[in-house]
Protein backbone atom coordinates (compact mmCIF):
# COMPACT_ATOMS: atom_id res chain seq x y z
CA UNK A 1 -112.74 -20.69 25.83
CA UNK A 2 -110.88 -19.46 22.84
CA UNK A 3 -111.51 -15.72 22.55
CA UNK A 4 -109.01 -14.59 20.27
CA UNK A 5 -111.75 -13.64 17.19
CA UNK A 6 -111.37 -10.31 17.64
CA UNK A 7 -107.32 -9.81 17.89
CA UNK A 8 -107.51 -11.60 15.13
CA UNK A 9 -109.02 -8.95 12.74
CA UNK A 10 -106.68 -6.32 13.93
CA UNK A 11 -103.72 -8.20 12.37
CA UNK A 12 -102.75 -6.25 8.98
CA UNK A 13 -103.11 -8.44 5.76
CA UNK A 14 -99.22 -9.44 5.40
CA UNK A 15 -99.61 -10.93 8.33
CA UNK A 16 -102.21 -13.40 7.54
CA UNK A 17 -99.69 -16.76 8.44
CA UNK A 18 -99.65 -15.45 11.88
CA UNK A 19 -103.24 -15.58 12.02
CA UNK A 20 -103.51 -18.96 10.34
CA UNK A 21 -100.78 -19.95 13.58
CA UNK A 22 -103.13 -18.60 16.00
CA UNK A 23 -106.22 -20.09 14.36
CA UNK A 24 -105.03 -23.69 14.80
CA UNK A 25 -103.25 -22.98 18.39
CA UNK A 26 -107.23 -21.78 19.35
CA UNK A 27 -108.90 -24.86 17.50
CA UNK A 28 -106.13 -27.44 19.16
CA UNK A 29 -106.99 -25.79 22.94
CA UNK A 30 -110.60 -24.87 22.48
CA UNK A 31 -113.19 -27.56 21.51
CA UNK A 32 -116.12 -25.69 22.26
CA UNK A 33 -116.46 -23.32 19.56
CA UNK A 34 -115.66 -22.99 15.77
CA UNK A 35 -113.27 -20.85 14.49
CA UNK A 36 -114.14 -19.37 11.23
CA UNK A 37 -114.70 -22.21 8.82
CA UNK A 38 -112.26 -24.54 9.46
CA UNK A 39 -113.64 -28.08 11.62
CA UNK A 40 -114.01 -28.68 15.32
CA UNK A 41 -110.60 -30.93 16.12
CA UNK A 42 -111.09 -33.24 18.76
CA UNK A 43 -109.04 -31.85 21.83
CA UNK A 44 -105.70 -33.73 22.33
CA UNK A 45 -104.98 -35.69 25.46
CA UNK A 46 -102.05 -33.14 26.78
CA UNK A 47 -103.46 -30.25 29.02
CA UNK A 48 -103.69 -26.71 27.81
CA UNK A 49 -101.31 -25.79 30.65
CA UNK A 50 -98.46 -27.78 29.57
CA UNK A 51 -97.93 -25.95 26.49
CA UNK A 52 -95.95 -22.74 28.53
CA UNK A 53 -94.61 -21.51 25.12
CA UNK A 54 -97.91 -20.87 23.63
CA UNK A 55 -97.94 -18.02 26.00
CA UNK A 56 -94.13 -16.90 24.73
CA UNK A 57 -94.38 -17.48 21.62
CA UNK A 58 -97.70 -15.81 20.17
CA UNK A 59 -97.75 -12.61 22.45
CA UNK A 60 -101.31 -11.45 21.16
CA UNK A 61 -102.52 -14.75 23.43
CA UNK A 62 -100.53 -13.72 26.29
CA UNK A 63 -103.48 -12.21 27.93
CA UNK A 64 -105.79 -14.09 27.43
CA UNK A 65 -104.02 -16.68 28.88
CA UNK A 66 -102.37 -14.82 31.41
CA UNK A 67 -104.64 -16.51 34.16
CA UNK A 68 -104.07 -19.59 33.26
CA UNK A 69 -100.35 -19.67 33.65
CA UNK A 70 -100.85 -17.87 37.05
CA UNK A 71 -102.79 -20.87 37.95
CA UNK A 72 -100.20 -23.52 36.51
CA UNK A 73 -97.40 -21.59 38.54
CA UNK A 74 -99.26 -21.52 41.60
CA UNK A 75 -99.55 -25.34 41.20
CA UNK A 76 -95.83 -26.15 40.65
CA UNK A 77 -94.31 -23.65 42.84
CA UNK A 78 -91.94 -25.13 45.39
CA UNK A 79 -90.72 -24.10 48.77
CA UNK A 80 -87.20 -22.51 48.72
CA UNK A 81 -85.62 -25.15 51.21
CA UNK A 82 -87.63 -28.44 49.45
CA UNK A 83 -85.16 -31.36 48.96
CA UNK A 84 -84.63 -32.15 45.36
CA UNK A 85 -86.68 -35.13 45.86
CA UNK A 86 -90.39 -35.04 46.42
CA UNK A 87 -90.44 -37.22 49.24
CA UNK A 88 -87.72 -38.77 51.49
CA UNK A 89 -89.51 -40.51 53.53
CA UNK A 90 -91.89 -43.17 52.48
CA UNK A 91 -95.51 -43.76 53.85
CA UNK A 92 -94.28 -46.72 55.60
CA UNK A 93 -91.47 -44.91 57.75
CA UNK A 94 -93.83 -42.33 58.57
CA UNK A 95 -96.50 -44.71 60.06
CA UNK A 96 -93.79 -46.28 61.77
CA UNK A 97 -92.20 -43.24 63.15
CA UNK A 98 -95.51 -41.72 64.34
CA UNK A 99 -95.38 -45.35 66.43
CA UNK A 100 -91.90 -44.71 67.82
CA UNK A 101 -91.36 -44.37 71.65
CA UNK A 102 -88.38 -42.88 73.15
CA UNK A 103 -86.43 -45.19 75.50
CA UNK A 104 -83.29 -43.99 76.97
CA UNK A 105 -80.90 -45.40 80.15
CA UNK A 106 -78.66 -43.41 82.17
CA UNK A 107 -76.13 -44.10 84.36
CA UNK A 108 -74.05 -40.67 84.63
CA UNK A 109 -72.35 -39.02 87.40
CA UNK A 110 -73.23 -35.78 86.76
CA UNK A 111 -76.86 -36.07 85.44
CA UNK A 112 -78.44 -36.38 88.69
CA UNK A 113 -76.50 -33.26 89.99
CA UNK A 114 -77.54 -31.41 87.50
CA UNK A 115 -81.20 -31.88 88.04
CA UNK A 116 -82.57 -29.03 90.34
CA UNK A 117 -80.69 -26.70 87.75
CA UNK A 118 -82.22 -28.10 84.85
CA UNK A 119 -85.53 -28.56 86.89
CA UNK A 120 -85.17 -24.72 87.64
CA UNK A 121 -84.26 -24.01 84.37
CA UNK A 122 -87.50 -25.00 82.67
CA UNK A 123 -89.51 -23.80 85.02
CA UNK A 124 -88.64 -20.17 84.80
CA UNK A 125 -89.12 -21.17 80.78
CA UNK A 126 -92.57 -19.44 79.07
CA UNK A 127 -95.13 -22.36 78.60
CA UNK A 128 -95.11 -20.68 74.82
CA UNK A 129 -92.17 -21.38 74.25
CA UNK A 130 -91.91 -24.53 71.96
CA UNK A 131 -89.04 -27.33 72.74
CA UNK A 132 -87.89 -27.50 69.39
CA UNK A 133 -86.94 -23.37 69.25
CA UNK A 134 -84.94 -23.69 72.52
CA UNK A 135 -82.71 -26.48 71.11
CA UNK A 136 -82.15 -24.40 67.90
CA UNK A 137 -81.22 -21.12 70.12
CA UNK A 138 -78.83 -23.62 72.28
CA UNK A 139 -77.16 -24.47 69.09
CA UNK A 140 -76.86 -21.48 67.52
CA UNK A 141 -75.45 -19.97 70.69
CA UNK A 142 -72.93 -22.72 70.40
CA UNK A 143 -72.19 -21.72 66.50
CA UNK A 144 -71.87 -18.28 67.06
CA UNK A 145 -69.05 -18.63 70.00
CA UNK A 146 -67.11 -21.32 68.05
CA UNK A 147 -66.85 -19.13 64.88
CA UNK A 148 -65.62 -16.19 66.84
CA UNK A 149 -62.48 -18.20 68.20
CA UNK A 150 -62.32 -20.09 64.85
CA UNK A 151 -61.72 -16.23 63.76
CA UNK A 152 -58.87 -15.86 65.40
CA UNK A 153 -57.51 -19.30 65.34
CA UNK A 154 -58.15 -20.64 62.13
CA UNK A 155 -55.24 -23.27 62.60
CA UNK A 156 -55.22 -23.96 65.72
CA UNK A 157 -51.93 -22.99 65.92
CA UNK A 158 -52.27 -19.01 66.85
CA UNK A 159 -53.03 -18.51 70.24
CA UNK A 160 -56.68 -16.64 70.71
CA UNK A 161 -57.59 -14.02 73.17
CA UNK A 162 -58.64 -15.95 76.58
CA UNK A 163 -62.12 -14.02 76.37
CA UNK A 164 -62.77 -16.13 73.27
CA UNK A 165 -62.43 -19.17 75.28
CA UNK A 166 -64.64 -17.80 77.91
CA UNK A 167 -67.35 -16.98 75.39
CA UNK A 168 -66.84 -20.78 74.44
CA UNK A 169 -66.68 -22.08 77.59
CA UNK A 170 -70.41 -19.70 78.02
CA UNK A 171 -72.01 -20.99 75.08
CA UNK A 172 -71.63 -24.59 75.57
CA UNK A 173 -72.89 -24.22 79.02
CA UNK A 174 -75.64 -22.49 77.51
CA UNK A 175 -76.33 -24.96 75.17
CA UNK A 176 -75.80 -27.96 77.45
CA UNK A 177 -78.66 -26.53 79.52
CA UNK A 178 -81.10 -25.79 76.74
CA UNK A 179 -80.50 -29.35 75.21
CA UNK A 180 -81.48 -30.96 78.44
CA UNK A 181 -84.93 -28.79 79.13
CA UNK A 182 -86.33 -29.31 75.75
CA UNK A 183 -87.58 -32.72 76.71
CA UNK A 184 -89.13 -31.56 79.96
CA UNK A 185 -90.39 -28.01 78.21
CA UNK A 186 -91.97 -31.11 75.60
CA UNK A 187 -93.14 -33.24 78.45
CA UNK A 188 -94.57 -29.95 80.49
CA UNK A 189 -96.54 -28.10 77.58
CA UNK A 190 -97.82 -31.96 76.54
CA UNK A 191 -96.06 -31.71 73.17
CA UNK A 192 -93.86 -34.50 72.92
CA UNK A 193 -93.72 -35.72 69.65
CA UNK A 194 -90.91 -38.38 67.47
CA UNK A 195 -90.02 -35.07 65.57
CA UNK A 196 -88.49 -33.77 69.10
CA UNK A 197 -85.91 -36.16 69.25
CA UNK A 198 -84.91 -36.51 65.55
CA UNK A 199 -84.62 -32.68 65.70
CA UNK A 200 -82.78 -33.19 68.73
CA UNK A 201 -80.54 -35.68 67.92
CA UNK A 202 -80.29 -33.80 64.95
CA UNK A 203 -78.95 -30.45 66.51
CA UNK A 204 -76.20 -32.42 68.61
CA UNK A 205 -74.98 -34.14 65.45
CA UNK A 206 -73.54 -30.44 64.01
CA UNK A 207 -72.89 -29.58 67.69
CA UNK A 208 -70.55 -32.30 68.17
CA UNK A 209 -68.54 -30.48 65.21
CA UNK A 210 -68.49 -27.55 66.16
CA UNK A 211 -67.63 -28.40 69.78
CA UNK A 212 -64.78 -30.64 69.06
CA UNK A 213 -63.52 -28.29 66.72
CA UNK A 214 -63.75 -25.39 69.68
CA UNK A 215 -61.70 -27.82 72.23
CA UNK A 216 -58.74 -28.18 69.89
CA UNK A 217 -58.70 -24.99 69.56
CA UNK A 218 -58.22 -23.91 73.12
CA UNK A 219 -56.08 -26.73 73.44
CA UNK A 220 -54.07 -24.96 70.35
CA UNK A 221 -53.66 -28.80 68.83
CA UNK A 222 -52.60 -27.49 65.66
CA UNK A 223 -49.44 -27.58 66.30
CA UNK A 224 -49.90 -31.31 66.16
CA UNK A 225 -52.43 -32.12 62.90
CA UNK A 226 -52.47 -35.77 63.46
CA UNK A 227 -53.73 -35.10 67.39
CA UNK A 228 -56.05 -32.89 65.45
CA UNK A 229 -57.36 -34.68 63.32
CA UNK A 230 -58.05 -37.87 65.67
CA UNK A 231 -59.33 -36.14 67.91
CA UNK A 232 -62.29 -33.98 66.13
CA UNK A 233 -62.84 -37.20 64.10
CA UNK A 234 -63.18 -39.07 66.80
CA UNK A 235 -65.68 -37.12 68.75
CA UNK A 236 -67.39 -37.06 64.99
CA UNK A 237 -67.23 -41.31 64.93
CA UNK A 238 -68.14 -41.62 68.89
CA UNK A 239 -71.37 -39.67 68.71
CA UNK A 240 -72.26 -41.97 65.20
CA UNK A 241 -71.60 -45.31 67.17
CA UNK A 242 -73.43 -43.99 70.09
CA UNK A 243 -76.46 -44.11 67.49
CA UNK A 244 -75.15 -47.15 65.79
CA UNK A 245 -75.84 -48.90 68.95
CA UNK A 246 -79.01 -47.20 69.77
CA UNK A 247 -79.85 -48.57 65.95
CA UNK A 248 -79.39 -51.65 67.06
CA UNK A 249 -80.72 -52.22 70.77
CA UNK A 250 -83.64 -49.96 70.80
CA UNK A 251 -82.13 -48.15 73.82
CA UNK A 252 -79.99 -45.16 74.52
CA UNK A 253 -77.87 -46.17 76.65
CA UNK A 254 -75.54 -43.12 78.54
CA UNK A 255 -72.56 -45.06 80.77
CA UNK A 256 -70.91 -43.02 83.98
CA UNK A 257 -68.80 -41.06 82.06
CA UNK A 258 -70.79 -39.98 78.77
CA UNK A 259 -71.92 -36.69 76.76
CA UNK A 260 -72.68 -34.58 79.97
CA UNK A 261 -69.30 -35.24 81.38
CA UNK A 262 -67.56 -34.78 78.03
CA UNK A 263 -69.23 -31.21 77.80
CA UNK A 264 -68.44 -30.47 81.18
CA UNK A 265 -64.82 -31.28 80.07
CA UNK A 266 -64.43 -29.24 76.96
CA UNK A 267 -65.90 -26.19 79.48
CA UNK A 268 -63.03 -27.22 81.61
CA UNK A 269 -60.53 -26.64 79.10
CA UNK A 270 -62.37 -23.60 78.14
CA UNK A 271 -61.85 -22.15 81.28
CA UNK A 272 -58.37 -23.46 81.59
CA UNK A 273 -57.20 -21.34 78.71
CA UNK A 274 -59.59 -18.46 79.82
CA UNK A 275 -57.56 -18.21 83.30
CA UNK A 276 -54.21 -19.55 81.97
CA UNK A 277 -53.73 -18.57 78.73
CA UNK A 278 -54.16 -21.32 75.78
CA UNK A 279 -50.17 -21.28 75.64
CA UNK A 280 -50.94 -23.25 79.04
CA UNK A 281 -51.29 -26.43 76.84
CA UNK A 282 -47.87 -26.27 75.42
CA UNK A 283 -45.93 -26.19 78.17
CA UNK A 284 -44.27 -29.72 78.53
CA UNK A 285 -43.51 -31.19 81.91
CA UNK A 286 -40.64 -31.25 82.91
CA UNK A 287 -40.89 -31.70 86.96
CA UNK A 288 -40.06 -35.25 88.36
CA UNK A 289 -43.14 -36.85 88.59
CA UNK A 290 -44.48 -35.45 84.84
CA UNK A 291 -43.13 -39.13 83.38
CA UNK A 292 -45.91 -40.58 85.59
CA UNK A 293 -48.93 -39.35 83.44
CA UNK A 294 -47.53 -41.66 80.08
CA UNK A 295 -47.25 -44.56 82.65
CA UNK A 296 -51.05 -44.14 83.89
CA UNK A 297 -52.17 -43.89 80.16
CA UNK A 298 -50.86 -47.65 79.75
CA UNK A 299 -50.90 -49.07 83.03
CA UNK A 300 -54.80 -47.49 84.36
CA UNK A 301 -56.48 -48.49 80.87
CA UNK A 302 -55.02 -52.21 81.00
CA UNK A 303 -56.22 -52.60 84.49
CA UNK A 304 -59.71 -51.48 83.26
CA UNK A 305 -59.85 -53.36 80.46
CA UNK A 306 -58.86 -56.56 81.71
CA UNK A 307 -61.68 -56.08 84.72
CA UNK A 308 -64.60 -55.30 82.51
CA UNK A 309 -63.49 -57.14 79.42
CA UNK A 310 -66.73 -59.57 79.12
CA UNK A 311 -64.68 -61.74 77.12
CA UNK A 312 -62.11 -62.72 80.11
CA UNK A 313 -59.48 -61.37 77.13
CA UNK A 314 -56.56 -61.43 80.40
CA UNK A 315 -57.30 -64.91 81.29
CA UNK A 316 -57.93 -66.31 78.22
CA UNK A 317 -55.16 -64.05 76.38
CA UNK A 318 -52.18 -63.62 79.20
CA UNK A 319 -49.72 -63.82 77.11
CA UNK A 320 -50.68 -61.94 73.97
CA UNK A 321 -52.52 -58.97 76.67
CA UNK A 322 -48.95 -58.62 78.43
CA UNK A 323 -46.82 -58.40 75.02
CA UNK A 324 -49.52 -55.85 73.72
CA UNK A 325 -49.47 -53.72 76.48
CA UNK A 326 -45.66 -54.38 76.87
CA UNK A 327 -44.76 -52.94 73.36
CA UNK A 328 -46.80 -49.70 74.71
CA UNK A 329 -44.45 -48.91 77.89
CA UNK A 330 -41.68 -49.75 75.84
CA UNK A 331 -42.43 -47.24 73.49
CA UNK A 332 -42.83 -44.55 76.47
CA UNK A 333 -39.85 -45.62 78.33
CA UNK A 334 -37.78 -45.38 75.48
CA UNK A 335 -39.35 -41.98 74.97
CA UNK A 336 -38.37 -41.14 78.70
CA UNK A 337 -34.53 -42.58 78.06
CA UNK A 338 -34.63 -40.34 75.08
CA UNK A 339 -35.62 -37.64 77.11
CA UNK A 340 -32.78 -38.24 79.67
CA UNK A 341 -30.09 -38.65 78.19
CA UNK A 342 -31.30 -35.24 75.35
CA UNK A 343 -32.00 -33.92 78.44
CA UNK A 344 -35.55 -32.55 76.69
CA UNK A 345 -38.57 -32.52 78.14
CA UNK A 346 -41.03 -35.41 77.53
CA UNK A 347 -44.06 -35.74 75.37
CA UNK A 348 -47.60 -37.06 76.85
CA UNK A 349 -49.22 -38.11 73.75
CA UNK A 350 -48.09 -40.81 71.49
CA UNK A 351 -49.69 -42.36 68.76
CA UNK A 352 -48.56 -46.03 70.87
CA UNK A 353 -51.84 -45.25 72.75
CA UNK A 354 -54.25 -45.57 69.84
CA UNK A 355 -54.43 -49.41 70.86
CA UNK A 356 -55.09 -48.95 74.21
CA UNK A 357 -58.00 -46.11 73.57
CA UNK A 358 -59.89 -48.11 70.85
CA UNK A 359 -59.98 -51.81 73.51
CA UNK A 360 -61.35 -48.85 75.97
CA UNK A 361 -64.43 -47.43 73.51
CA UNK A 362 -64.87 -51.21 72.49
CA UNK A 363 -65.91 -51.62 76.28
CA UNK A 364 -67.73 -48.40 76.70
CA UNK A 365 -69.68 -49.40 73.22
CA UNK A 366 -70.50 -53.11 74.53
CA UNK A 367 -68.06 -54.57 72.12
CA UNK A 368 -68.99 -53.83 68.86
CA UNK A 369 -65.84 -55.50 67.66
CA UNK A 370 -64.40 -58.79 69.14
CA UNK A 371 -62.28 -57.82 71.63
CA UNK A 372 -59.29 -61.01 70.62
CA UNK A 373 -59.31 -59.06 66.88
CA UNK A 374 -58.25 -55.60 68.93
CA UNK A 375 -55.76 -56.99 70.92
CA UNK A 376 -54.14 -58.38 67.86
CA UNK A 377 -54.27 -55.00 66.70
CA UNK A 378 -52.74 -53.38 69.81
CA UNK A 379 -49.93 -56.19 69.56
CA UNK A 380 -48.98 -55.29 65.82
CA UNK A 381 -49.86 -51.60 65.98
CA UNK A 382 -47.76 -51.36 68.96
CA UNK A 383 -45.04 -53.75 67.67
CA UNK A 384 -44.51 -51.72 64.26
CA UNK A 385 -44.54 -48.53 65.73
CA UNK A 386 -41.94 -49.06 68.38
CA UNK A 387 -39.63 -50.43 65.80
CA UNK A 388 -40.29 -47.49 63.17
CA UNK A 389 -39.33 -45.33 66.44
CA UNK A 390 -36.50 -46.86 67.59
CA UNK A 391 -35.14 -46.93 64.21
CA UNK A 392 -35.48 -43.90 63.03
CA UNK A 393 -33.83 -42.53 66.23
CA UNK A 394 -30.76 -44.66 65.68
CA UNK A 395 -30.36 -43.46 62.17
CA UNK A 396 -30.64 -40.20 63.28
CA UNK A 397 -28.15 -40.34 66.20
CA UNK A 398 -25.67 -42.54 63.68
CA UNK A 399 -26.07 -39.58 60.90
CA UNK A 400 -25.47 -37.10 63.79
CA UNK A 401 -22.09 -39.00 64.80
CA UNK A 402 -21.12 -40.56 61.81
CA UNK A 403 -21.25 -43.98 62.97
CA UNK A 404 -22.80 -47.12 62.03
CA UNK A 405 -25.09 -48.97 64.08
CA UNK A 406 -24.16 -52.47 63.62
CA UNK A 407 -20.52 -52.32 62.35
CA UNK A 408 -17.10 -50.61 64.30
CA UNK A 409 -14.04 -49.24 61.52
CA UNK A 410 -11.82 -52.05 62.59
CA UNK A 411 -8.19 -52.40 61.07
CA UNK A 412 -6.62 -55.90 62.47
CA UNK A 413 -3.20 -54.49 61.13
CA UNK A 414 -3.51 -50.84 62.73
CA UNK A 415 -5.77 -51.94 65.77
CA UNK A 416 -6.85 -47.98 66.16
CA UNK A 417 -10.60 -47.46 66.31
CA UNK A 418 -12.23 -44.48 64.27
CA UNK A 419 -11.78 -41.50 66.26
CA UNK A 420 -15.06 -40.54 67.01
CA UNK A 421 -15.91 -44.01 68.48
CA UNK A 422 -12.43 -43.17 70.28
CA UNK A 423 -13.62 -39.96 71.80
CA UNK A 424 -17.00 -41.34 72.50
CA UNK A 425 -15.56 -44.27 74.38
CA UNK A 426 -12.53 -42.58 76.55
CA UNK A 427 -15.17 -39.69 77.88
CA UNK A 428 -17.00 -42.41 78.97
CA UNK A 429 -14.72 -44.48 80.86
CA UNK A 430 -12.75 -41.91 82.45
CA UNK A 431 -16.32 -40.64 83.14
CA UNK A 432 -16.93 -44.09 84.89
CA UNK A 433 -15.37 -45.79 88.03
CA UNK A 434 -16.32 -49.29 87.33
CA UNK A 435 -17.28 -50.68 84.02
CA UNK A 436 -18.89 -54.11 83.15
CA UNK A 437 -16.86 -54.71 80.44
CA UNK A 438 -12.57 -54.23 80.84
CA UNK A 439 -13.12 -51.75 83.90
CA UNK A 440 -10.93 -53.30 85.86
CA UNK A 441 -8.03 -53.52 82.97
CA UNK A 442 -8.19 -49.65 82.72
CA UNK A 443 -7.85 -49.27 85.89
CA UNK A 444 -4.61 -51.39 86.09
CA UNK A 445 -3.48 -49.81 82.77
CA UNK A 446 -3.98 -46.13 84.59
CA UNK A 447 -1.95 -47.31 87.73
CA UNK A 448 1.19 -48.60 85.19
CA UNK A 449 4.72 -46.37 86.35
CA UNK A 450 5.85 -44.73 83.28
């Protein structure tokens, strides 16, 4: 009710148009009384609440109307972290995800060793404690270590102190073990709900980051961005299809070598560079048998491939399997010939394997993609890349010598080759005791009496 009679006949007499304002702002908003001698006006259809700059405007209203506003504020007030939208999810999704059951098959090596530790684990854990709070402390613990070496290694490149791969190597472990209790903490307090594993899922999503990030890192990969890049990426793309699939099958499926053994890897490598130093993962080989580890990345991955392949893609695809593969361990050999003769020492990674690695995750993934269309792949990839390499180290040895590859400085009237080619070519027969091509003419020409 309108209540403003009495303000009203304080205002002076100059200011009688104010009055005649407030007059008509009462009579619009309050129906239930008369105000002086003008007519009742039927109340409009819009809310008294809605008009916020009566209160601003007209500031002898402003407390009378004070608890009103209160009221409409109360009613509009939002929670700080509210998405912009009212509601994401529909009333459909939520019925159906209320119905959702967790189904989940696991066939690591490691899981069923680490069972009395996690089974220990949770039970020293307070019954109090809810699931969802120990997978946000796991994560956080995970945060928190990765930042500190990300401190010191922003790059990659700058080699951290080893005690900041040790607190890595710590807080993954920590958070490994948290991530695997909070089911059985949900299962054990009778609290398992379809919000546990979406917040679950949820938490390894920005773990998966953060620990790929930490692993290049210790690894000091920066001082090869592509490497980088693939390989945080890829741990970003694996843990999506991993999903993708459960999208589409219903299950989780976890194969023999999966996310525990992954973790337990990164720790690995954590430790590594704890004990070692992270300059540990510069160091080249150089020994004898180092050439063997870029043979087992071709050879070990096409036997695999060519067992499991459910598509037969060996038998039904010899020929096309062999030349794919083939371009591979010509690429490495001529990275070992390179090597030799530079005498250098002899990269393990080459960007040659990228075929090989994505047939492999097509496998693990229960071949999302054809397996024929990745072989094709593998043959071209491998193809173009072998050629880009062995031509740009020609051009680069030619520049070096000032030579040309395909064409000798040949004078049919002099008969005198260019004198580098001349050098080149009498070091290396006097360096030789039987050539293939005129090695037995030299030798004749050497045993001529002057």
């Amino acid at each position: 009710m309108c209540t403003q009679g009495a303000r009203i006949s304080k205002y002076p007499e100059n200011e009688a148009r104010w009055v005649q304002v407030i007059r008509r702002f009462c009579a619009v908003f309050d129906t239930r009384e008369k105000i002086g001698a003008e007519k009742k006006i039927p109340r409009p259809t819009v809310s008294f609440e809605s008009y916020d700059i009566y209160t601003v405007i007209i500031p002898p209203l402003r407390s009378a109307t004070h608890s009103t506003t209160r009221r409409t504020q109360q009613k509009v007030k939002m929670p700080l972290l509210v998405y912009k939208e009212s509601h994401i999810l529909s009333a459909q999704q939520l019925r159906n995800l209320s119905e959702h059951k967790y189904s989940c098959f696991s066939a690591s090596l490691l899981d069923p060793l680490l069972q009395p530790w996690w089974n220990w684990l949770v039970g020293q854990t307070p019954l109090w404690l809810a699931p969802n709070l120990i997978t946000i402390v796991g994560l956080i613990l995970n945060i928190v270590t990765t930042l500190i070496l990300i401190c010191y290694s922003p790059n990659g490149v700058e080699a951290p102190p080893r005690w900041t791969c040790a607190l890595c190597a710590l807080g993954l472990f920590v958070y490994q073990s948290l991530d695997s209790i909070d089911g059985k903490q949900a299962r054990r307090t009778n609290t398992s709900t379809p919000l546990g594993e979406l917040f679950d899922h949820g938490c390894d999503s920005i773990s998966t980051v953060f620990v790929a990030l930490s692993a290049c890192i210790s690894c000091q990969l920066g001082h090869y961005p592509n490497w980088l890049f693939f390989q945080c990426f890829c741990a970003i793309a694996l843990f999506y299809c991993a999903h993708w699939q459960t999208y589409v099958s219903g299950t989780m499926r976890f194969g023999r070598i999966d996310v525990t053994e992954a973790q337990f890897s990164i720790i690995a490598i954590h430790l590594v560079s704890a004990i070692l130093g992270p300059e540990f993962w510069l160091t080249k080989g150089t020994s004898v048998l180092s050439p063997s580890i870029p043979l087992t990345l071709v050879v070990l991955p096409a036997l695999i491939i060519a067992q499991k392949s459910p598509e037969n893609l060996f038998t039904e695809h010899a020929s096309v399997y062999i030349m794919a593969f083939g371009m591979v361990a010509a690429k490495i050999t001529n990275k070992l010939v390179i090597a030799h003769m530079t005498k250098s020492e002899m990269e393990y990674l080459d960007w040659s394997l990228l075929g090989p690695s994505l047939l492999f995750l097509n496998q693990y993934f229960n071949c999302i993609v054809p397996e024929i269309w990745l072989l094709w792949f593998m043959l071209i990839w491998g193809t173009q890349d072998l050629l880009r390499y062995c031509s740009q180290v020609c051009l680069e040895i030619c520049q070096h010598l000032r030579i040309n590859l395909f064409r000798i400085p040949y004078n049919p009237k002099a008969g005198v080759p260019h004198p580098a080619t001349a050098s080149v070519s009498s070091q290396s027969n006097l360096g030789s005791s039987a050539d293939k091509n005129g090695g037995t003419s030299h030798r004749k020409y050497k045993t001529k009496p002057h």
